[in-house]
N, C-alpha and C. Protein backbone atom coordinates (compact mmCIF):
# COMPACT_ATOMS: atom_id res chain seq x y z
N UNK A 1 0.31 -54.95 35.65
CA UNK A 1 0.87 -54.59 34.37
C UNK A 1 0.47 -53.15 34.07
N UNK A 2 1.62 -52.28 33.38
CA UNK A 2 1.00 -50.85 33.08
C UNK A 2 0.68 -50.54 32.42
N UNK A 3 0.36 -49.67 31.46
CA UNK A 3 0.09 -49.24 29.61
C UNK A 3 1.92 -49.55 29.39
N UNK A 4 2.59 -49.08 29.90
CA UNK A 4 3.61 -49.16 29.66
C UNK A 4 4.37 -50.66 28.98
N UNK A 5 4.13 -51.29 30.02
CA UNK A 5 4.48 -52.47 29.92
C UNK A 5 3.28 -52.96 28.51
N UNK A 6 2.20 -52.89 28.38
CA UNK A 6 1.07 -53.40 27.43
C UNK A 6 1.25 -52.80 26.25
N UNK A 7 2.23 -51.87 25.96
CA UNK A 7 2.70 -50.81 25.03
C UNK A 7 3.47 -51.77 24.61
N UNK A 8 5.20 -52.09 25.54
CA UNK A 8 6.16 -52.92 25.00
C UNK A 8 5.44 -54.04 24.20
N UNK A 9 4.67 -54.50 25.02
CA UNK A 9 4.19 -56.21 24.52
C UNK A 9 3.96 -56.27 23.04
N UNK A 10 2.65 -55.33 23.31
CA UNK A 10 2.24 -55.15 22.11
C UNK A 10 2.67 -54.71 20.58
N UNK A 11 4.08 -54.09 21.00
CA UNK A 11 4.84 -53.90 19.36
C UNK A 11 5.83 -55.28 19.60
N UNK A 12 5.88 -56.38 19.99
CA UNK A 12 6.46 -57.24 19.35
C UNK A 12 5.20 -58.52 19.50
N UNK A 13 4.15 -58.60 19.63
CA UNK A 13 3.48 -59.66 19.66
C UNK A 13 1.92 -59.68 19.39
N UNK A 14 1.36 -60.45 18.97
CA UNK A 14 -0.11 -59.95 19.14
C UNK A 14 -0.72 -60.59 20.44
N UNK A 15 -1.44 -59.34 20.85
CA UNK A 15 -2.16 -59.42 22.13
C UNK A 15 -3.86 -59.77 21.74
N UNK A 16 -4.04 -61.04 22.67
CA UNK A 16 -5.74 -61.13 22.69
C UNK A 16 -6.07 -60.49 24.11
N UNK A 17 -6.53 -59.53 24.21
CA UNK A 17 -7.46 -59.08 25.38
C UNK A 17 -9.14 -59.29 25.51
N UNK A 18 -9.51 -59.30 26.32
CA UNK A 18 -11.15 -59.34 26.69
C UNK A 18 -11.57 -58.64 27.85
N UNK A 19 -12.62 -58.37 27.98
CA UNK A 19 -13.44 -57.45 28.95
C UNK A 19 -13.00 -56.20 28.40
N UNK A 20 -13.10 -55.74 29.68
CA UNK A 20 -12.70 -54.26 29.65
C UNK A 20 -11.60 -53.30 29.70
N UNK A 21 -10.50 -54.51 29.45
CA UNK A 21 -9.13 -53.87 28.71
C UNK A 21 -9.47 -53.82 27.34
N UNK A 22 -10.27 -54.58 26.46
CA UNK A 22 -10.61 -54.41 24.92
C UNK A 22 -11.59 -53.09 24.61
N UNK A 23 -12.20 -52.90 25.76
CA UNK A 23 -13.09 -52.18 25.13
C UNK A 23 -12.08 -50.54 25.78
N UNK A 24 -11.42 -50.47 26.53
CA UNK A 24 -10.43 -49.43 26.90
C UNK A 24 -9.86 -48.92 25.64
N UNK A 25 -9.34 -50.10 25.01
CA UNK A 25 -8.32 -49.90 23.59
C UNK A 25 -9.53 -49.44 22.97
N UNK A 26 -10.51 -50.08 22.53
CA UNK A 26 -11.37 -49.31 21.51
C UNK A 26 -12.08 -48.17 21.78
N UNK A 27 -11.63 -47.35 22.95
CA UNK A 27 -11.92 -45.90 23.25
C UNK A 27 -10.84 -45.15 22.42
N UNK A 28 -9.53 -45.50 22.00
CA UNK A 28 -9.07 -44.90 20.94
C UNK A 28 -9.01 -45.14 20.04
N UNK A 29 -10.13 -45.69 19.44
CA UNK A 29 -10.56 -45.87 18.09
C UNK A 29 -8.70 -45.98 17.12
N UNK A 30 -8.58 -46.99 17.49
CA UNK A 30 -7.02 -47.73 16.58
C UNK A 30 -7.51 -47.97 15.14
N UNK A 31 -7.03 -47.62 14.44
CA UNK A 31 -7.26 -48.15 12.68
C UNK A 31 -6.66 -49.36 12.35
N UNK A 32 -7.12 -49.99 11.40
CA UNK A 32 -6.51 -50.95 10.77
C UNK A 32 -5.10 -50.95 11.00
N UNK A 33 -4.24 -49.96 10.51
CA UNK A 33 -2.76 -49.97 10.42
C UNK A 33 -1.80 -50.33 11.88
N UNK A 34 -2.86 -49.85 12.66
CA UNK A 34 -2.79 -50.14 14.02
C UNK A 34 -2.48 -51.42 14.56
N UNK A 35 -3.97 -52.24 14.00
CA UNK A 35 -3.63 -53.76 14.50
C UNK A 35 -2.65 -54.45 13.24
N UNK A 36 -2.45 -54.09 12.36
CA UNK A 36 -1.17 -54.57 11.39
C UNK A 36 0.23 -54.49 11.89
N UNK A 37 0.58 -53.47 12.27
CA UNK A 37 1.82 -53.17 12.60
C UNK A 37 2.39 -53.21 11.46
N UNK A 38 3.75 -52.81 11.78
CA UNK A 38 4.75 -53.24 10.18
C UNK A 38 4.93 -54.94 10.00
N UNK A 39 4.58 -55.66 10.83
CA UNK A 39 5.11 -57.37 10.24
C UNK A 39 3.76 -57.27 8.80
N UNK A 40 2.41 -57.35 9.47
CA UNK A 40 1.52 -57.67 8.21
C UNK A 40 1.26 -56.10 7.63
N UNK A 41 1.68 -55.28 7.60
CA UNK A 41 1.47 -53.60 6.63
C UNK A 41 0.79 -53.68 5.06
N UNK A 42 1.80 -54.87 4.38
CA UNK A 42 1.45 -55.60 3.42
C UNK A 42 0.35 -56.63 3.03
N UNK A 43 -0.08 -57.78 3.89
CA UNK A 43 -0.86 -58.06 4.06
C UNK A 43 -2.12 -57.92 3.29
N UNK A 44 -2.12 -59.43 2.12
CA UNK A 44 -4.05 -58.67 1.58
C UNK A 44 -4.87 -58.67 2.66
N UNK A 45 -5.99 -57.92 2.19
CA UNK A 45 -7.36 -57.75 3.12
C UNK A 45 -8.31 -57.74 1.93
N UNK A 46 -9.18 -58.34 2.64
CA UNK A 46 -10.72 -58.78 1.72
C UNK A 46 -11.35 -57.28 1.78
C-alpha cells in the first residue's frame, strides 16, 4: 500500500493504524481538524 493509496482511504473512512505507521503519521504532528475531517468538523469536544 502507498501514502497514496493511505491518503485515498483515509478521506473517506477512519483508519486505525498501530506500530510504526502511527507513529510515522504523528511525525506530522496532524491537529485535531485533521482527525475530524469535514463529516465530524462540528462535532462537540469535551
Amino acid at each position: 500500500m502507498t501514502q497514496t493509496d493511505i491518503t485515498a482511504h483515509a478521506a473517506r473512512r477512519i483508519l486505525v493504524l498501530d506500530g510504526a505507521m502511527g507513529t510515522m503519521i504523528q511525525q506530522h504532528k496532524p491537529g485535531e481538524e485533521v482527525y475530524r475531517g469535514t463529516r465530524f468538523a462540528d462535532w462537540p469536544s469535551d
